[in-house]
Protein backbone atom coordinates (compact mmCIF):
# COMPACT_ATOMS: atom_id res chain seq x y z
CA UNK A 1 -9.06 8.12 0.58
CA UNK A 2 -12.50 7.68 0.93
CA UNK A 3 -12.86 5.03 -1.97
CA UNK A 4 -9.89 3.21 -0.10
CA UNK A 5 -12.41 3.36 3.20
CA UNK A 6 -15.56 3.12 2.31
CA UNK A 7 -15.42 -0.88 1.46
CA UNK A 8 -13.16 -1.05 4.75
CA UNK A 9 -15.37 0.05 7.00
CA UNK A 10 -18.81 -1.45 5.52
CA UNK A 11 -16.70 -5.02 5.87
CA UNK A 12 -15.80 -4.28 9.42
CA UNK A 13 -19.08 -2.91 10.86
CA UNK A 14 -21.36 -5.24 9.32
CA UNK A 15 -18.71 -8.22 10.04
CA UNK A 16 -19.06 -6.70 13.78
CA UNK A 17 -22.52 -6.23 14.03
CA UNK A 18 -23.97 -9.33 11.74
CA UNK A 19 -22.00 -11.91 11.94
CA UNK A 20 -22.42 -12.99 8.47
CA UNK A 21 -19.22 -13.15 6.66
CA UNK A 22 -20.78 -13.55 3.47
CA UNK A 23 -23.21 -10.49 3.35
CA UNK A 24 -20.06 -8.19 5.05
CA UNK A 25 -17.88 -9.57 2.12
CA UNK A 26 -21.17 -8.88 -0.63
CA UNK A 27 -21.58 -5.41 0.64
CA UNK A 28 -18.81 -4.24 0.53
CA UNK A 29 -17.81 -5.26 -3.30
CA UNK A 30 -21.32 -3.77 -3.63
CA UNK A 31 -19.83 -0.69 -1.95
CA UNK A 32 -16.61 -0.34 -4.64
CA UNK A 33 -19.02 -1.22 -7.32
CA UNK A 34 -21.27 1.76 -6.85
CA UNK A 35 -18.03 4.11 -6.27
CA UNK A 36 -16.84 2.60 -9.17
CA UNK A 37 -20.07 3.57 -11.02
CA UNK A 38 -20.13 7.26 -9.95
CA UNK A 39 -16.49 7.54 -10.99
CA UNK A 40 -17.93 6.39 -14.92
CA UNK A 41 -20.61 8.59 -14.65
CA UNK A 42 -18.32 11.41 -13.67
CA UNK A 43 -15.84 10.54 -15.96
CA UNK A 44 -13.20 10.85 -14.04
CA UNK A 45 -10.18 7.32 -13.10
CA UNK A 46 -11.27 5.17 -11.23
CA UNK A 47 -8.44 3.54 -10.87
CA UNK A 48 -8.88 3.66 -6.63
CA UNK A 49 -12.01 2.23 -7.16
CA UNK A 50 -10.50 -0.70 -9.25
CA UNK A 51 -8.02 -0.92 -6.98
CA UNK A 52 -10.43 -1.37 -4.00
CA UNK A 53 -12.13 -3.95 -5.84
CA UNK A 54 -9.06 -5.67 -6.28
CA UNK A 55 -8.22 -5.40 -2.57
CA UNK A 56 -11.31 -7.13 -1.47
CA UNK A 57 -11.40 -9.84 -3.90
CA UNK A 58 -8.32 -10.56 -2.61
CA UNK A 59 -8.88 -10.67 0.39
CA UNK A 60 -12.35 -12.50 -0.40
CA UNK A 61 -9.87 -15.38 -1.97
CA UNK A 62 -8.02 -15.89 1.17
CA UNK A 63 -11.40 -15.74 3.56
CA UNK A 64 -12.41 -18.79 0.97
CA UNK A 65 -8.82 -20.64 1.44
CA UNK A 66 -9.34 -20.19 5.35
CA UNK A 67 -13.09 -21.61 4.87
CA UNK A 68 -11.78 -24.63 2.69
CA UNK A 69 -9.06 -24.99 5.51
CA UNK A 70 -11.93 -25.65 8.31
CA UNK A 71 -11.26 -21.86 10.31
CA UNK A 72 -14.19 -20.71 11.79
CA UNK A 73 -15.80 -17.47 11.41
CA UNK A 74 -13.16 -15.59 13.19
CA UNK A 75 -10.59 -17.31 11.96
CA UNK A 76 -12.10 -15.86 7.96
CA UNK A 77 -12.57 -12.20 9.05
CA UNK A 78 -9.05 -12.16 10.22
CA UNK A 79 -7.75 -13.69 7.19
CA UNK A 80 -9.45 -10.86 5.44
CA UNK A 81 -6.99 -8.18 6.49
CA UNK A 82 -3.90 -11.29 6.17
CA UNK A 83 -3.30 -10.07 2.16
CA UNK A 84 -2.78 -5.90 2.98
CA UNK A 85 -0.61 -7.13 5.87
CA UNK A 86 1.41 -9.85 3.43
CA UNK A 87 1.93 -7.20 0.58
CA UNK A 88 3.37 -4.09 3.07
CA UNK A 89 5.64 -6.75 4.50
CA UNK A 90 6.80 -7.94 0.81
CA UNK A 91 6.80 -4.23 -0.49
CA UNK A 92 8.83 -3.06 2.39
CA UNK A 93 11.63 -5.88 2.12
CA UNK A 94 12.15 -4.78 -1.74
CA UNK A 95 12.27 -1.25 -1.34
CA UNK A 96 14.70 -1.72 2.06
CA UNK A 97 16.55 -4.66 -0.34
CA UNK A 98 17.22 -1.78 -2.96
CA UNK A 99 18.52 0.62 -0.80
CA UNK A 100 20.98 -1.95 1.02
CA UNK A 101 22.41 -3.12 -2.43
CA UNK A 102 22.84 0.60 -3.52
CA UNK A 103 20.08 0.77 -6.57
CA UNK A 104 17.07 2.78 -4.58
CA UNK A 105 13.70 2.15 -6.38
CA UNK A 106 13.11 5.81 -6.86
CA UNK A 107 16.37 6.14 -8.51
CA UNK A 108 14.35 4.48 -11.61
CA UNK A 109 11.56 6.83 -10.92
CA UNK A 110 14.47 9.46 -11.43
CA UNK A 111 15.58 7.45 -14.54
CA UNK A 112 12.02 7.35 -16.05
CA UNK A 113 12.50 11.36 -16.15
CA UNK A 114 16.03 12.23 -17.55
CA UNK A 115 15.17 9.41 -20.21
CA UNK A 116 17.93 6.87 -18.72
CA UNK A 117 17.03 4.21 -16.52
CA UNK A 118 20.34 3.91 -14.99
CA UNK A 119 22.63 7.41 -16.04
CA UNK A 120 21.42 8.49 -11.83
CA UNK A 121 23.21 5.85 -10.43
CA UNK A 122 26.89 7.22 -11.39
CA UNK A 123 26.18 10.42 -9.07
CA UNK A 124 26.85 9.36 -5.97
CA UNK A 125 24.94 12.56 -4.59
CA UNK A 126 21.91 11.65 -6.38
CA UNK A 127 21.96 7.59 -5.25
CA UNK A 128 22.09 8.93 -1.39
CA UNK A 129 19.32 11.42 -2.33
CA UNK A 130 17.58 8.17 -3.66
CA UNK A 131 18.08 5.76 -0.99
CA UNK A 132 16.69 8.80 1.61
CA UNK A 133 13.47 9.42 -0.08
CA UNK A 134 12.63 5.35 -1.19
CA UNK A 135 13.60 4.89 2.74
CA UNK A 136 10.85 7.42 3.20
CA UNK A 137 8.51 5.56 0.80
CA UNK A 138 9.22 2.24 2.66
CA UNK A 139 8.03 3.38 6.57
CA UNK A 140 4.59 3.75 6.52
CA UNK A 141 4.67 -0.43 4.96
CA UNK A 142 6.73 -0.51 8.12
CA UNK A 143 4.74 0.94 10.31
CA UNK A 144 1.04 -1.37 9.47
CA UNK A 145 3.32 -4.34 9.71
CA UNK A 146 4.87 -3.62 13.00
CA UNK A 147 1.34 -2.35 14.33
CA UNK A 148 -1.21 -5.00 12.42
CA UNK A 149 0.51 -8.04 12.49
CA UNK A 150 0.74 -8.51 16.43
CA UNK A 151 -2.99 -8.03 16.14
CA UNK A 152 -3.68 -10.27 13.42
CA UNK A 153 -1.35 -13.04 15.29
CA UNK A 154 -3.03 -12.13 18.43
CA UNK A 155 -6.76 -12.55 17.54
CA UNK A 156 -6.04 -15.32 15.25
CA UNK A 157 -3.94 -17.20 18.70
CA UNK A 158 -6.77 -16.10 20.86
CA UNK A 159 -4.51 -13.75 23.09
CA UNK A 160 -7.00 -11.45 21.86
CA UNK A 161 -10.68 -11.60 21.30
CA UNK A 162 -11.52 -12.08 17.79
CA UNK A 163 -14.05 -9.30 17.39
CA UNK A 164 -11.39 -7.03 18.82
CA UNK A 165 -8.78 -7.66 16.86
CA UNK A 166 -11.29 -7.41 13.50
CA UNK A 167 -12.39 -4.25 14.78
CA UNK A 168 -8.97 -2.93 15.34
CA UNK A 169 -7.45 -3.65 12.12
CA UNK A 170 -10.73 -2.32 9.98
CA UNK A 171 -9.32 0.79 12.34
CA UNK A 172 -5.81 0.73 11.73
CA UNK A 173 -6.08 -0.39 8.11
CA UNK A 174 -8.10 2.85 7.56
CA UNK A 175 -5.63 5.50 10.08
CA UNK A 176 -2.66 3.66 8.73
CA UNK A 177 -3.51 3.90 4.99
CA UNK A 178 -4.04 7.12 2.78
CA UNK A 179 -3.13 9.30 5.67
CA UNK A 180 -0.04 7.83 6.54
CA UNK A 181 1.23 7.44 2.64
CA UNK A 182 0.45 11.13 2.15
CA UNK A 183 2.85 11.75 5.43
CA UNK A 184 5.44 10.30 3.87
CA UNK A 185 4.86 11.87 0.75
CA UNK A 186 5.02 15.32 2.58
CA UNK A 187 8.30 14.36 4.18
CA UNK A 188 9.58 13.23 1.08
CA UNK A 189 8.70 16.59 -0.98
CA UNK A 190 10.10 18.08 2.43
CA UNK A 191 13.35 16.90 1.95
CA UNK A 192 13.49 17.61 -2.19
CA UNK A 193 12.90 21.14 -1.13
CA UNK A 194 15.86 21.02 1.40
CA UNK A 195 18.05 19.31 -0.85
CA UNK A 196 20.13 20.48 -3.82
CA UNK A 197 21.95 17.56 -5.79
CA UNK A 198 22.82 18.76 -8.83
CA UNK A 199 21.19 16.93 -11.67
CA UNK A 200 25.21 16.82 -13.53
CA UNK A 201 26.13 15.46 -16.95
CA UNK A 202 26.82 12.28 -16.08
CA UNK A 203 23.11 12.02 -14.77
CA UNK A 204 21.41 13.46 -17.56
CA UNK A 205 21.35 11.59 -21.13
CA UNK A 206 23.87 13.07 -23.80
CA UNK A 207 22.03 15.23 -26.15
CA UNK A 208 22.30 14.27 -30.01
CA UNK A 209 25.00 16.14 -32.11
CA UNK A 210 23.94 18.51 -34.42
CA UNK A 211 23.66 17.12 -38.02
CA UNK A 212 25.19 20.75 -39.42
């Protein structure tokens, strides 16, 4: 969580304070980078740390296309948060997409297990079970685009001052990241522990007959 922040908030408060889009953008990778470091030296993953990275440099890419595009300076710090906002929206509309065709997402986490990717899907019990907890998976990317993108469109319209909206979805990307996933994750475990589908034959792969 605090990898995931950390570049978040040193782009937003130096954005706020400086006015320099460039040195916000710098410090921040310079942020990730030295997270990144400490995770090498620890030797532990640092796969949030890449993954930060990789959030800013995209989001560094789209700041440039908004630059090359003639927006001003408000117009590039909100196009900084446009790529988290693009990719909850996208990741939302395939995990609601496989629930309304009846082939869940986590129904091929399920199949990743037993050792079949599809054996889950002739239990009927066990594709509702699905479609509940990738439903479950799919709200908070719900939730940030429901909440961020009437701010983005707002500050970016001038309904609402720039620095506002910049300020308020460094916030929200923050409140409505780690904390919210983890949420859903509870709820999700929540309902496993209520729920008792049977994991039958027809679910599991067949076993290999004995060679006696």
């Amino acid at each position: 969580m605090v990898e995931a922040a950390v570049p978040t908030i040193v782009f937003t408060v130096l954005w706020l304070t400086t006015r320099e889009l460039q040195l916000a953008l710098a410090v921040s990778i310079g942020a990730a980078v030295l997270l990144l470091v400490a995770r090498i030296v620890q030797r532990s993953t640092v796969q949030y740390c890449v993954n930060a990275i990789f959030g800013i440099g995209i989001g560094w890419v789209f700041v440039t296309i908004s630059a090359r595009q003639g927006g001003s300076a408000d117009d590039q710090a909100l196009a900084y948060f446009l790529p988290g906002i693009i990719y909850n929206a996208g990741y939302s509309l395939v995990l609601a997409l496989t629930c309304l065709v009846g082939w869940p997402l986590v129904g091929f986490m399920v199949g990743s297990v037993t050792g079949d990717v599809t054996a889950w899907h002739h239990d009927k019990q066990v594709v509702r079970l699905c479609a509940i907890l990738t439903w479950l998976l799919a709200i908070p990317c719900v939730i940030r685009v429901l909440v961020q993108a009437p701010i983005w469109f707002g500050g970016r319209s001038g309904a609402i001052d720039a620095d506002s909206a910049v300020a308020a979805l460094g916030i929200l990307k923050i409140g409505l990241g780690w904390p919210l996933q983890l949420l859903a994750l509870l709820a999700m475990a929540w309902v496993l522990s209520r729920n008792h589908t049977p994991m039958t034959a027809s679910t599991l792969p067949a076993r290999p007959e004995s060679s006696d």
